[in-house]
PDB file of N, CA and C in Angstrom:
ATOM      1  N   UNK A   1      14.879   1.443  11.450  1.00  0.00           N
ATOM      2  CA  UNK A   1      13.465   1.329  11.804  1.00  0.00           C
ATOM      3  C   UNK A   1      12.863   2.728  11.926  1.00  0.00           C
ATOM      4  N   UNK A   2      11.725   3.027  11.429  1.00  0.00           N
ATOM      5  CA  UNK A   2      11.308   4.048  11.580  1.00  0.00           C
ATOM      6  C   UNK A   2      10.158   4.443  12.871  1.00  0.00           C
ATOM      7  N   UNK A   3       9.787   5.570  13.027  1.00  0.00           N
ATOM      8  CA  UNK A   3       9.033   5.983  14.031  1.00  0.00           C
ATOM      9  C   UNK A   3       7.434   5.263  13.895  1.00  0.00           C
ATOM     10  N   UNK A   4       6.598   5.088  14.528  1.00  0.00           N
ATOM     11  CA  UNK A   4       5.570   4.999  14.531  1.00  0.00           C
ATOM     12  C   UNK A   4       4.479   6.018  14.446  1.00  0.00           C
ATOM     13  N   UNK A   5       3.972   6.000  13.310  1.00  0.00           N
ATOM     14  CA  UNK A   5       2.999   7.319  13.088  1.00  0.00           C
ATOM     15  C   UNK A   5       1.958   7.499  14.151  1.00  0.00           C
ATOM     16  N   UNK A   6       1.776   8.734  14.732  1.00  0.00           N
ATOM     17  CA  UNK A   6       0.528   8.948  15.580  1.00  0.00           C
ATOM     18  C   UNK A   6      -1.221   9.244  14.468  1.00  0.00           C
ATOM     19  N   UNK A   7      -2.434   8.284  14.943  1.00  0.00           N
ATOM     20  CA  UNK A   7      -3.391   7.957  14.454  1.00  0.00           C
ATOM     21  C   UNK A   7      -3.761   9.406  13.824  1.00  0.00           C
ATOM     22  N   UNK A   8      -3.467  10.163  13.787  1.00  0.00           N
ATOM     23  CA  UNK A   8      -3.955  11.189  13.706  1.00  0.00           C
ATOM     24  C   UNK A   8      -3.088  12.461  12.133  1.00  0.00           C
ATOM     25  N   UNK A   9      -1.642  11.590  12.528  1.00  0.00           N
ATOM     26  CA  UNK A   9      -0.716  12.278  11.339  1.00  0.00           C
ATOM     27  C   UNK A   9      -1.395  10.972  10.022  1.00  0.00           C
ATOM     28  N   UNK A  10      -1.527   9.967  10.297  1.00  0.00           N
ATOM     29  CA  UNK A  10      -2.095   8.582   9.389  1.00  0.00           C
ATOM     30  C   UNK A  10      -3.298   9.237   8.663  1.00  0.00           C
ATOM     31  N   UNK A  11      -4.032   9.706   9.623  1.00  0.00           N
ATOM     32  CA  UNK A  11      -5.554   9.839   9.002  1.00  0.00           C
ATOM     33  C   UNK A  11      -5.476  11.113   7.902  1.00  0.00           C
ATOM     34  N   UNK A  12      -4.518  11.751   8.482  1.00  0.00           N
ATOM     35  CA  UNK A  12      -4.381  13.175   7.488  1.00  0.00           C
ATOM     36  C   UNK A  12      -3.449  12.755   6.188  1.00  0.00           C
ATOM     37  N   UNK A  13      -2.420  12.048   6.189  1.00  0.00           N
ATOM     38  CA  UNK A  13      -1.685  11.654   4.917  1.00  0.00           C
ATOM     39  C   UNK A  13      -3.113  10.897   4.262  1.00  0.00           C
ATOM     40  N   UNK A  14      -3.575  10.283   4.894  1.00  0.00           N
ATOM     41  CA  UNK A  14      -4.856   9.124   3.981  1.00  0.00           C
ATOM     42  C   UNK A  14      -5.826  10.701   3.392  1.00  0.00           C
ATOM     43  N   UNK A  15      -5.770  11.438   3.601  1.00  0.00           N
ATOM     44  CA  UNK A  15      -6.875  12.805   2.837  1.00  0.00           C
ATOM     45  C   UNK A  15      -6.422  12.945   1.433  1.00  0.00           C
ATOM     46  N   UNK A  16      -4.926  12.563   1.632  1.00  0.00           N
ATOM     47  CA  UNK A  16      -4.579  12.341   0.167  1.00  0.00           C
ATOM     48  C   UNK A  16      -3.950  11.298  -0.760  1.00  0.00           C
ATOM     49  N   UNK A  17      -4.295  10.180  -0.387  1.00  0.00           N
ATOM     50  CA  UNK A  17      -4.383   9.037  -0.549  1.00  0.00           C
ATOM     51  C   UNK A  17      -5.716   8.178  -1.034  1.00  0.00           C
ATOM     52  N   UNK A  18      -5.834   8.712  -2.464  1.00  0.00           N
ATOM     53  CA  UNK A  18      -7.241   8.286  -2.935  1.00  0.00           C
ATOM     54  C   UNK A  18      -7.582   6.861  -2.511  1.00  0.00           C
ATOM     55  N   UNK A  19      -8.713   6.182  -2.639  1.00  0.00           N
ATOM     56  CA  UNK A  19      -8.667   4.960  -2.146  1.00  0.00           C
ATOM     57  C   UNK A  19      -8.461   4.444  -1.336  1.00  0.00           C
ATOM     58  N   UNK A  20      -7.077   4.778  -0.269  1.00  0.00           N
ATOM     59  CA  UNK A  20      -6.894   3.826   0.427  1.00  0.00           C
ATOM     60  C   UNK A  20      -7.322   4.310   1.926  1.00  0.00           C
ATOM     61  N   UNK A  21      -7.121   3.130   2.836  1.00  0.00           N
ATOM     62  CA  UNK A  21      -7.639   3.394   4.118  1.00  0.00           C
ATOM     63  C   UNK A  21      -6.930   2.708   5.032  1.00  0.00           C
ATOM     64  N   UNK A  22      -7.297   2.698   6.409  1.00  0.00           N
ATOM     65  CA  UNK A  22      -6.591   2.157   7.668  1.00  0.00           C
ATOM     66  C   UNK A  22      -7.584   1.372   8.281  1.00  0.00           C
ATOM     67  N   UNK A  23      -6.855  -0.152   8.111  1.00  0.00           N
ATOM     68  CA  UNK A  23      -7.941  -0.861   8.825  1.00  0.00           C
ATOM     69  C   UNK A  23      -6.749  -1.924   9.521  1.00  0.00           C
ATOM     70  N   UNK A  24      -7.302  -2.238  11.207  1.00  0.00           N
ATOM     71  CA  UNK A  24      -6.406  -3.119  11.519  1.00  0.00           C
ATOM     72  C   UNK A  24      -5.231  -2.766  11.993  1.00  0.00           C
ATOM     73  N   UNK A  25      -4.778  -1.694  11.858  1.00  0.00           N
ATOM     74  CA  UNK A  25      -3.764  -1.112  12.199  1.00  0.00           C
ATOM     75  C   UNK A  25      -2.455  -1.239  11.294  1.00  0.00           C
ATOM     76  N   UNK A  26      -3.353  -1.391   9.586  1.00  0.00           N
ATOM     77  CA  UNK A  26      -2.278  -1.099   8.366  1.00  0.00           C
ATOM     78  C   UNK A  26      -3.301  -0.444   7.004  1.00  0.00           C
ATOM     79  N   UNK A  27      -2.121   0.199   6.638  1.00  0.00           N
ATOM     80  CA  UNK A  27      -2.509   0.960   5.350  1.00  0.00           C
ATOM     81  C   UNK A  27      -3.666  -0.070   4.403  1.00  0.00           C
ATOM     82  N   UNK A  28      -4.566   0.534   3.867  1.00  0.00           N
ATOM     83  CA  UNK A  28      -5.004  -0.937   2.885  1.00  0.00           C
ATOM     84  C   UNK A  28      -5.869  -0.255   1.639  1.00  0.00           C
ATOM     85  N   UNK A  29      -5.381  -0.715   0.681  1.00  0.00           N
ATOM     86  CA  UNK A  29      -6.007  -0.493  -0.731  1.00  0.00           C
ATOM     87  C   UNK A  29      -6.648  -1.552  -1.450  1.00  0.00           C
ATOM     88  N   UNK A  30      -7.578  -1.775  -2.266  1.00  0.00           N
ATOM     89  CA  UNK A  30      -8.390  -2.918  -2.749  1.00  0.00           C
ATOM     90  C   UNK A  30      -8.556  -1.887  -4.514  1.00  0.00           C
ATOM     91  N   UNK A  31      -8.008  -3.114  -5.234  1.00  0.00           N
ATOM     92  CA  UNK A  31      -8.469  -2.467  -6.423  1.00  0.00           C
ATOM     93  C   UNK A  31      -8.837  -3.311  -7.278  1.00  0.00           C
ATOM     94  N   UNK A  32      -9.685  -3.203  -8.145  1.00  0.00           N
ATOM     95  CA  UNK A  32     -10.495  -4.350  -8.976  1.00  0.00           C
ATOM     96  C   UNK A  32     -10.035  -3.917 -10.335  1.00  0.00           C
ATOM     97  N   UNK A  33      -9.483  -4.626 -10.943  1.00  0.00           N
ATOM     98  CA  UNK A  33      -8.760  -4.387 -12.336  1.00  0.00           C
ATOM     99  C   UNK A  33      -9.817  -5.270 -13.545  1.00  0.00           C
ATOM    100  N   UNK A  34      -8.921  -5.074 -14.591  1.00  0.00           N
ATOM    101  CA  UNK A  34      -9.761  -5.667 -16.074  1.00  0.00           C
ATOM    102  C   UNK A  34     -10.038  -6.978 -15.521  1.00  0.00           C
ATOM    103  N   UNK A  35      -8.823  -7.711 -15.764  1.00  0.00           N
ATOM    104  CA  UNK A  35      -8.644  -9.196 -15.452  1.00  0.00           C
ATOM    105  C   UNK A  35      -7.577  -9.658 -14.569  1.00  0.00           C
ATOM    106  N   UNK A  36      -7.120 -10.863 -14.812  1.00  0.00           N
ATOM    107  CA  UNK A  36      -5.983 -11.564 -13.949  1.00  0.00           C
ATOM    108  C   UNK A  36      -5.377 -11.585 -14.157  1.00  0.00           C
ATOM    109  N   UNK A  37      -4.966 -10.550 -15.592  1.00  0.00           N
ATOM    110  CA  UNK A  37      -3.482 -10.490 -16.007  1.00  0.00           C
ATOM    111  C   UNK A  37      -3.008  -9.026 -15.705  1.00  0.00           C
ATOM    112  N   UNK A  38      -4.308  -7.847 -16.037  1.00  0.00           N
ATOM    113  CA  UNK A  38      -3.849  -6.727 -15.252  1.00  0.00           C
ATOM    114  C   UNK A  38      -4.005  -7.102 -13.978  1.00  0.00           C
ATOM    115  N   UNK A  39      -4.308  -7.583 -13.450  1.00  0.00           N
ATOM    116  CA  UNK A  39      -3.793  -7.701 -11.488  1.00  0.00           C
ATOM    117  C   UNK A  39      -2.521  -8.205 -11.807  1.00  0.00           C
ATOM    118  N   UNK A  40      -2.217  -9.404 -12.600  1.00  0.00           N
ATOM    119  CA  UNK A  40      -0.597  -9.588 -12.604  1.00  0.00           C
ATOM    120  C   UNK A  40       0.253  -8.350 -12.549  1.00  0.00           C
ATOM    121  N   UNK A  41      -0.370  -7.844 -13.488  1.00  0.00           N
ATOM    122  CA  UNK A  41       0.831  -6.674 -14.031  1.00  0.00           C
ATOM    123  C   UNK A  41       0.918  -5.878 -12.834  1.00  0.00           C
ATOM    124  N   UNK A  42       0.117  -5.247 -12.331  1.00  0.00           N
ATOM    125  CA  UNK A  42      -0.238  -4.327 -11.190  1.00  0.00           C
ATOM    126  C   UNK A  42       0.482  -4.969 -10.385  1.00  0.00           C
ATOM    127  N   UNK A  43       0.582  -6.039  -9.461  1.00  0.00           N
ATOM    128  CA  UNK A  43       1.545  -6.762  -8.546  1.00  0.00           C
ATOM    129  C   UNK A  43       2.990  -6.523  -8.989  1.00  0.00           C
ATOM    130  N   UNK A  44       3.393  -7.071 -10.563  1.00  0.00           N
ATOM    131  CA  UNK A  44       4.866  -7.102 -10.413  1.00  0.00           C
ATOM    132  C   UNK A  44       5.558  -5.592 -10.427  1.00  0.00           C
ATOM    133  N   UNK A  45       4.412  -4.694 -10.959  1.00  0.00           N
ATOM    134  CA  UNK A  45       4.653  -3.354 -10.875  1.00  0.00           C
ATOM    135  C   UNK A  45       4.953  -2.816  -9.529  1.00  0.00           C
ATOM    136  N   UNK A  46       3.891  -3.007  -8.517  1.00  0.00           N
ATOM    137  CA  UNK A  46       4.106  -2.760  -7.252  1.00  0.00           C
ATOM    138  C   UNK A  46       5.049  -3.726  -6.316  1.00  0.00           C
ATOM    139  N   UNK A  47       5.334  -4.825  -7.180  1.00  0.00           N
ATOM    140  CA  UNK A  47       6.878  -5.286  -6.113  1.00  0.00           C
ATOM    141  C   UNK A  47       7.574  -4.735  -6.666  1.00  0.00           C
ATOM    142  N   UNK A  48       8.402  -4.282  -7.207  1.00  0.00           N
ATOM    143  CA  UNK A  48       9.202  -3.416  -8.322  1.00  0.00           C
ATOM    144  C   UNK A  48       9.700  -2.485  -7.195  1.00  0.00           C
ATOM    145  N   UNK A  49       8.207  -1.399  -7.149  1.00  0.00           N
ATOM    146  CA  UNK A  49       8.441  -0.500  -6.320  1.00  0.00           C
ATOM    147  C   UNK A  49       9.080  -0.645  -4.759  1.00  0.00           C
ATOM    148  N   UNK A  50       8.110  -1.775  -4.280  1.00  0.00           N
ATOM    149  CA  UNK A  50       8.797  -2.121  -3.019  1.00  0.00           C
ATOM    150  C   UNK A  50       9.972  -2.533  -2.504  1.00  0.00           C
ATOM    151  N   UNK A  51      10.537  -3.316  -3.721  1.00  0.00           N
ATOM    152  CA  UNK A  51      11.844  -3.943  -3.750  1.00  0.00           C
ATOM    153  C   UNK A  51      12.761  -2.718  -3.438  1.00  0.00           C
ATOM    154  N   UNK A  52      12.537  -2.076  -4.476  1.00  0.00           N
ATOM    155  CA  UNK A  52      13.511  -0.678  -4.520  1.00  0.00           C
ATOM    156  C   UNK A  52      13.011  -0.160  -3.319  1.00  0.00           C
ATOM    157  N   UNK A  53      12.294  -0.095  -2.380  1.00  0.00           N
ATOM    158  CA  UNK A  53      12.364   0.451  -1.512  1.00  0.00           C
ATOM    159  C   UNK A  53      12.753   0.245  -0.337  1.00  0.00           C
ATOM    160  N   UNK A  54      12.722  -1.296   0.009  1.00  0.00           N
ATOM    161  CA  UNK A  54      13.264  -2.177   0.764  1.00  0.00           C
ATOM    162  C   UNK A  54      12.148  -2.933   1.637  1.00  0.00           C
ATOM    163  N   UNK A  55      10.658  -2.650   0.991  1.00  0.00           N
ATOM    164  CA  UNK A  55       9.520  -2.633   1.786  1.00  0.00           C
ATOM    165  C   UNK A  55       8.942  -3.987   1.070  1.00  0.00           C
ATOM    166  N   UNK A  56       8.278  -4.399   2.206  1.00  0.00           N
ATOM    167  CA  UNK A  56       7.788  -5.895   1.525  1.00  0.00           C
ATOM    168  C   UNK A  56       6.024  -6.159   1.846  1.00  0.00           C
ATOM    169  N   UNK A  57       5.159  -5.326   1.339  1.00  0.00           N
ATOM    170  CA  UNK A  57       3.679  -5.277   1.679  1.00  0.00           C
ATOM    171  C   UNK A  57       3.194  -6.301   1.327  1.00  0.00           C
ATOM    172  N   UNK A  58       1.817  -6.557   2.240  1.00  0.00           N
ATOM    173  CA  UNK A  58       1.010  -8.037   2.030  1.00  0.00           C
ATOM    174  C   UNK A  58       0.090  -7.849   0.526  1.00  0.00           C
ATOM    175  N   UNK A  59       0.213  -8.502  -0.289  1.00  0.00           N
ATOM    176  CA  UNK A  59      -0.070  -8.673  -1.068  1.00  0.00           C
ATOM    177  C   UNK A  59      -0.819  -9.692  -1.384  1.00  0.00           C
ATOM    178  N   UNK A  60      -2.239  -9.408  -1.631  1.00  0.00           N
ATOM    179  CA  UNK A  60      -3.558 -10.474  -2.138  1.00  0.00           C
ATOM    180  C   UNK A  60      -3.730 -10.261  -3.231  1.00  0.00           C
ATOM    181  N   UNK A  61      -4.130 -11.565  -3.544  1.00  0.00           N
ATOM    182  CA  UNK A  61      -4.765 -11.354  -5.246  1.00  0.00           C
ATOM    183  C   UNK A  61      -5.686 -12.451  -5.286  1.00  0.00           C
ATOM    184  N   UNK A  62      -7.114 -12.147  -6.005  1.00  0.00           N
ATOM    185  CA  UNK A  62      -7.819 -13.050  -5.764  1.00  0.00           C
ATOM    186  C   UNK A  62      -8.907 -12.575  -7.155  1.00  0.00           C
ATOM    187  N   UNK A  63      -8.344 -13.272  -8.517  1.00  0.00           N
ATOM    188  CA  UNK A  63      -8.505 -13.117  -9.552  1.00  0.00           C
ATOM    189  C   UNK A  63      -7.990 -11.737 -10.468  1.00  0.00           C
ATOM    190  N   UNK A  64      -9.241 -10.638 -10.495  1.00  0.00           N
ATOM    191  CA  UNK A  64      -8.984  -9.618 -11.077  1.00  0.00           C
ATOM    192  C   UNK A  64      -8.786  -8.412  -9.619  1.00  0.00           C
ATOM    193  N   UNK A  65      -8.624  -8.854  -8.242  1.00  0.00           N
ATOM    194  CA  UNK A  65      -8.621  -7.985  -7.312  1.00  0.00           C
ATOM    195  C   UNK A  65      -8.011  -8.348  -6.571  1.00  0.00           C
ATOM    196  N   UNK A  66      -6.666  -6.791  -6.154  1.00  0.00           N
ATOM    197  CA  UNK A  66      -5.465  -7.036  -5.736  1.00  0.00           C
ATOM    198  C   UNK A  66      -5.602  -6.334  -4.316  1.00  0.00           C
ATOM    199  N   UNK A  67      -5.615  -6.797  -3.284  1.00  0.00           N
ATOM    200  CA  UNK A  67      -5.485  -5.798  -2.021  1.00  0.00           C
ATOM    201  C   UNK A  67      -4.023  -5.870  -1.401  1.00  0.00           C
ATOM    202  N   UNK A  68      -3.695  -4.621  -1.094  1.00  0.00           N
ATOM    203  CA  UNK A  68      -2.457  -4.430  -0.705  1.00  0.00           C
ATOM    204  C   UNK A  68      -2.630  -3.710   0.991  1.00  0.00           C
ATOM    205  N   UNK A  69      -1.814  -4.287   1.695  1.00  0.00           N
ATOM    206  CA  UNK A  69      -1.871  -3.956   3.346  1.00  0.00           C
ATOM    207  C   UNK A  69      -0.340  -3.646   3.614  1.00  0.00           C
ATOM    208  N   UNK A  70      -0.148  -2.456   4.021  1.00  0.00           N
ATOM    209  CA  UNK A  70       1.136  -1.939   4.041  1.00  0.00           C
ATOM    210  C   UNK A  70       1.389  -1.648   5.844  1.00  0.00           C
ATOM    211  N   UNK A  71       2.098  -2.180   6.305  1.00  0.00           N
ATOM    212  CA  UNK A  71       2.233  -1.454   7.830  1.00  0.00           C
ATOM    213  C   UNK A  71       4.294  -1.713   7.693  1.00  0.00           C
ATOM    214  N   UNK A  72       5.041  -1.593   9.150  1.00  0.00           N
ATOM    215  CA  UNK A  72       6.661  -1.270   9.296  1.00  0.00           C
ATOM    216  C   UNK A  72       6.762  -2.515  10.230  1.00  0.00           C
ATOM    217  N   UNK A  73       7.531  -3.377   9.060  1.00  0.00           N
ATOM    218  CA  UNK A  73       7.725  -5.307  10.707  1.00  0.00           C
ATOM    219  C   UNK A  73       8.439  -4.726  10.945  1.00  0.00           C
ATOM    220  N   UNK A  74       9.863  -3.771  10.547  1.00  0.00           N
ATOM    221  CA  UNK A  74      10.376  -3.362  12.091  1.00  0.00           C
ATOM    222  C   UNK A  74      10.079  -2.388  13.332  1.00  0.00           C
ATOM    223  N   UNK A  75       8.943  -2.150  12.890  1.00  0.00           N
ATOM    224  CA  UNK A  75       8.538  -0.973  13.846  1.00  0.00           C
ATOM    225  C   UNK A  75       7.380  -1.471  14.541  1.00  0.00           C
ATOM    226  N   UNK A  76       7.281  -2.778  14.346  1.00  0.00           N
ATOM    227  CA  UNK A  76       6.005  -3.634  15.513  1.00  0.00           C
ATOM    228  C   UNK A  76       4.791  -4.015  14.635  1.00  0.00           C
ATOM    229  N   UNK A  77       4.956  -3.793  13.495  1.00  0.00           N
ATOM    230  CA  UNK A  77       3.512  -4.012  12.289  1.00  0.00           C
ATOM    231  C   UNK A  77       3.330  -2.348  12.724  1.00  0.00           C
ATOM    232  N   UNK A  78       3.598  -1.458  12.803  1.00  0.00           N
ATOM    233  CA  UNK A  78       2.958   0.148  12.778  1.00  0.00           C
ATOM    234  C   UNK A  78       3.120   0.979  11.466  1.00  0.00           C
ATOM    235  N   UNK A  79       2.399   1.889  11.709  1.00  0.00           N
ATOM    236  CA  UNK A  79       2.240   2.330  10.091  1.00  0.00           C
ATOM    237  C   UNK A  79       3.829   3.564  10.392  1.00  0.00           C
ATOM    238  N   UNK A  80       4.311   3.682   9.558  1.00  0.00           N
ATOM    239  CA  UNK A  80       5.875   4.424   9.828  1.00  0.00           C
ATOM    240  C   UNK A  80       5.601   5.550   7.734  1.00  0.00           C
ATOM    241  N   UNK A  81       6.530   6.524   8.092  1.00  0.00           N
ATOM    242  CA  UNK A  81       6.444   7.336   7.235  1.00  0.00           C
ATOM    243  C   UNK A  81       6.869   6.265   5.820  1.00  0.00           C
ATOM    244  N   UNK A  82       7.647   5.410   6.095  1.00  0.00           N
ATOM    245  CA  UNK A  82       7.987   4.263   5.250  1.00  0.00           C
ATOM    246  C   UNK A  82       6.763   3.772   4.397  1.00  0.00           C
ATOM    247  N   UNK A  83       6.181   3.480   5.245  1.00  0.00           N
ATOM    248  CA  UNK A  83       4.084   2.887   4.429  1.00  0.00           C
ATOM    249  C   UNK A  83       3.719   3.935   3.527  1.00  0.00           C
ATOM    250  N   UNK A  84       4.229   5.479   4.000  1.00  0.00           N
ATOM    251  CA  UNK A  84       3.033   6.038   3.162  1.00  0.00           C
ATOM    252  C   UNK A  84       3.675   6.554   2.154  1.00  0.00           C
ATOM    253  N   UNK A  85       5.070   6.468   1.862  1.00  0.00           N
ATOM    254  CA  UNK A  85       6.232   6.755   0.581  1.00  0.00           C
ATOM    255  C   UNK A  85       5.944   5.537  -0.108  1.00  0.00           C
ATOM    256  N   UNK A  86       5.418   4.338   0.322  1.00  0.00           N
ATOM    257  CA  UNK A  86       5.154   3.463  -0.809  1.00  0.00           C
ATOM    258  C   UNK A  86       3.823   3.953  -1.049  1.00  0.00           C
ATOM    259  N   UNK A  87       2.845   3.698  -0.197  1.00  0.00           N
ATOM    260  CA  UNK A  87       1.530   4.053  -0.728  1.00  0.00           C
ATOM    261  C   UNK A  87       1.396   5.430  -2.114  1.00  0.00           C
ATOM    262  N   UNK A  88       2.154   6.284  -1.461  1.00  0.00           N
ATOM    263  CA  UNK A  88       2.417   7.481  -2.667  1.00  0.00           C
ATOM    264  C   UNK A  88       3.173   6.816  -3.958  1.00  0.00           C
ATOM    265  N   UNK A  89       3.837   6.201  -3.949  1.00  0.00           N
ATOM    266  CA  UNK A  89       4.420   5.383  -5.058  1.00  0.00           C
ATOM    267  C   UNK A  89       3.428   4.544  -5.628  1.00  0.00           C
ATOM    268  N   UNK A  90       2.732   3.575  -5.165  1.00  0.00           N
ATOM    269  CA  UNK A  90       1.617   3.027  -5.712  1.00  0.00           C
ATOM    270  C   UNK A  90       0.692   4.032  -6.367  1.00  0.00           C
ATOM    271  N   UNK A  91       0.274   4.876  -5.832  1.00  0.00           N
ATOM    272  CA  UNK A  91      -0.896   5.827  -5.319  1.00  0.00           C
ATOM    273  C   UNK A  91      -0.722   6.001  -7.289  1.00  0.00           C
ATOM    274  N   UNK A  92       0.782   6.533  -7.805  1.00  0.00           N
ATOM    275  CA  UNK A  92       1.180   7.058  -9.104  1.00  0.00           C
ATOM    276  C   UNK A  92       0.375   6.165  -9.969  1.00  0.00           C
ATOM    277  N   UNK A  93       0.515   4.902  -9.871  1.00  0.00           N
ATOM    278  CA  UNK A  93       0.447   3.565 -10.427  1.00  0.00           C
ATOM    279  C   UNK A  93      -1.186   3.329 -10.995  1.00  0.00           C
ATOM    280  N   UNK A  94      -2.073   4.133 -10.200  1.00  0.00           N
ATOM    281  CA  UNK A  94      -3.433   3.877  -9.654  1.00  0.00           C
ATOM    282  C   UNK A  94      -3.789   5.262 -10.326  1.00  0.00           C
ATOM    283  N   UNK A  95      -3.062   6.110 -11.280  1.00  0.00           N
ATOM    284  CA  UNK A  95      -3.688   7.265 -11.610  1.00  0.00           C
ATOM    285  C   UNK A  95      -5.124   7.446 -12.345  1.00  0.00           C
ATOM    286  N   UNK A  96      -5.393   6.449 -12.685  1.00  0.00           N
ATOM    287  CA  UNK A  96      -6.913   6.152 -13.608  1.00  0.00           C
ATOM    288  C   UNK A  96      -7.700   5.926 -12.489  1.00  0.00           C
ATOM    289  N   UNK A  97      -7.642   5.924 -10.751  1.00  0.00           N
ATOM    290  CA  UNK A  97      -8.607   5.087 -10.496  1.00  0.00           C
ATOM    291  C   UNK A  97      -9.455   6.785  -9.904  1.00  0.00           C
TER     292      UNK A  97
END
């Protein structure tokens, strides 16, 4: 289990974290793609990543727009250095945006 990030180390990794933001007390990205098949693709791409990472983020999809909410269930739902090594992994994924 990892540490729980203080609000303040969060807000500064998010400076470089295009797009995404902290709402709720988890990481969260919203991205609006071509269609419903690039949101497919984009999902199995980003479980891919997570799998290999051991991380399992909430994942919406609601046609061509995929929101992803990343926080640590073993660390209480808190955002942990864990969230933002995926978010940077996604982040790659998202280089056009």
């Amino acid at each position: 289990m990892g540490k729980p990030l203080e609000n303040a180390a969060i807000h500064e990794a998010l400076a470089s974290l295009k797009g995404w933001g902290y709402e709720d007390g988890k990481l969260l990205k919203v991205r609006d793609l071509k269609d419903f098949c690039e949101a497919l693709d984009f999902i199995n791409k980003v479980g891919a990543i997570a799998e290999k990472q051991d991380h399992h983020p909430e994942i919406i999809n609601n046609y061509r727009r995929v929101t992803l909410k990343l926080c640590t269930h073993d660390a209480g739902g808190k955002i942990t250095e864990k969230d933002l090594t995926l978010a940077r992994a996604i982040q790659l994924l998202c280089s056009n945006d």
